[in-house]
Protein backbone atom coordinates (compact mmCIF):
# COMPACT_ATOMS: atom_id res chain seq x y z
CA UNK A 1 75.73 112.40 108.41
CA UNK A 2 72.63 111.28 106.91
CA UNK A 3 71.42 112.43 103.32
CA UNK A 4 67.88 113.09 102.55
CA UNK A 5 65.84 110.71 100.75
CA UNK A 6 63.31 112.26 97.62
CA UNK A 7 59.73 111.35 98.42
CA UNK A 8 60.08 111.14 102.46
CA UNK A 9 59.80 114.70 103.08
CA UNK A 10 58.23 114.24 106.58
CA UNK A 11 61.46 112.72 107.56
CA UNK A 12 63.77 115.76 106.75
CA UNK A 13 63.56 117.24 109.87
CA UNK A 14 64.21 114.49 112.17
CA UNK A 15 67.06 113.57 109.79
CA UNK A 16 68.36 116.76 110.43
CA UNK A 17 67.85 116.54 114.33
CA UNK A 18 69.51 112.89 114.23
CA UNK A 19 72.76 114.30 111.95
CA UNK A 20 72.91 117.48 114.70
CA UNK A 21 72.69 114.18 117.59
CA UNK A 22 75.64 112.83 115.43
CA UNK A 23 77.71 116.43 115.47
CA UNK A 24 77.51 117.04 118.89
CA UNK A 25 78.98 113.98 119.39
CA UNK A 26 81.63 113.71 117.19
CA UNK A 27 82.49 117.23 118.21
CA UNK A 28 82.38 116.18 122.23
CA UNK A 29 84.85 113.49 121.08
CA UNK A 30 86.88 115.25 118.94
CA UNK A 31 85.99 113.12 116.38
CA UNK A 32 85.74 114.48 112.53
CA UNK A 33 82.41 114.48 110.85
CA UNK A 34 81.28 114.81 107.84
CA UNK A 35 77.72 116.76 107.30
CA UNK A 36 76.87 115.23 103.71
CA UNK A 37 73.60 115.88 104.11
CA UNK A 38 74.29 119.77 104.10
CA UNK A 39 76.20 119.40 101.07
CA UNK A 40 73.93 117.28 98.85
CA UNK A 41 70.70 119.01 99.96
CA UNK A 42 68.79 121.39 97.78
CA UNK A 43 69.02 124.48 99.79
CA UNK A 44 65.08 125.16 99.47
CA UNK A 45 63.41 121.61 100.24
CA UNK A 46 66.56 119.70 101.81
CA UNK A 47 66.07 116.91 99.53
CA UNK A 48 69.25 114.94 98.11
CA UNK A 49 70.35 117.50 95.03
CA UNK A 50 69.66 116.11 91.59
CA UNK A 51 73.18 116.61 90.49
CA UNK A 52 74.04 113.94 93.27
CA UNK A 53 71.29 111.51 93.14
CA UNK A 54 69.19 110.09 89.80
CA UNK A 55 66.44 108.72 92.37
CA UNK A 56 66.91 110.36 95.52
CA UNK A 57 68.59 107.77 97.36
CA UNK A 58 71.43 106.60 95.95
CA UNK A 59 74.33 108.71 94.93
CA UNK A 60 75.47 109.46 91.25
CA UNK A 61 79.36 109.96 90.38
CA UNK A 62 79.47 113.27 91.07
CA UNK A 63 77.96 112.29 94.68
CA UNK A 64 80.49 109.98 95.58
CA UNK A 65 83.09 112.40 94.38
CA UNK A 66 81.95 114.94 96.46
CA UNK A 67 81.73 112.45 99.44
CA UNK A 68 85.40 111.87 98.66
CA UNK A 69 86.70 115.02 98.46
CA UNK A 70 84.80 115.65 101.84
CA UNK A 71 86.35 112.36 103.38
CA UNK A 72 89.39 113.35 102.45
CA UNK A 73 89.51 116.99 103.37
CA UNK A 74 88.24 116.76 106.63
CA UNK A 75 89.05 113.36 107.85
CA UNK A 76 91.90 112.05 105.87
CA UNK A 77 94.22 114.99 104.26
CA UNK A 78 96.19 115.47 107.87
CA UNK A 79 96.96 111.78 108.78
CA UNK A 80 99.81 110.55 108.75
CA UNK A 81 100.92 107.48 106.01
CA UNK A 82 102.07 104.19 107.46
CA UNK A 83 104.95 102.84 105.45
CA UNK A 84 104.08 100.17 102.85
CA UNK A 85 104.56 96.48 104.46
CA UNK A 86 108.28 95.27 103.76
CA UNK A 87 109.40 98.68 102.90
CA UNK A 88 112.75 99.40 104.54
CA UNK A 89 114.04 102.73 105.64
CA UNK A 90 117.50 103.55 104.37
CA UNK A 91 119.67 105.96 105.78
């Protein structure tokens, strides 16, 4: 889902009506998805966290971390692994 952006606080709530949009659908689908906007928002003004973002838009280290760890937790961490090409399976 869709961060917030510092400076465009008139935007924060139809962000937050597109990135419901976006649930519902991945839920209808039984798709996973991942609500980084919940997670990077300052719970009082819903604007992207400082620890995540220097300028409000882009993410810092610690934001792509935590985008990571979410990726992989709920998307990744229960898939199966293909086999590396040309490995061979011995018995």
């Amino acid at each position: 889902m869709v961060p917030s952006i510092r400076g465009f606080d008139d935007l924060i709530g139809p962000r937050r009506d597109l990135n419901g949009l976006i649930a519902d659908y991945c839920a209808r689908r039984n798709l996973p998805c991942v609500d980084l906007f919940t997670a990077t928002a300052e719970p009082d003004t819903h604007r992207l966290a400082a620890p995540y973002s220097n300028d409000g838009l882009h993410l810092t280290t610690a934001g792509y971390d935590l985008l990571a760890r979410l990726l992989y937790e709920q998307v990744f961490k229960d898939t199966p692994t293909l086999p590396s090409p040309g490995a061979t399976h011995c018995s």
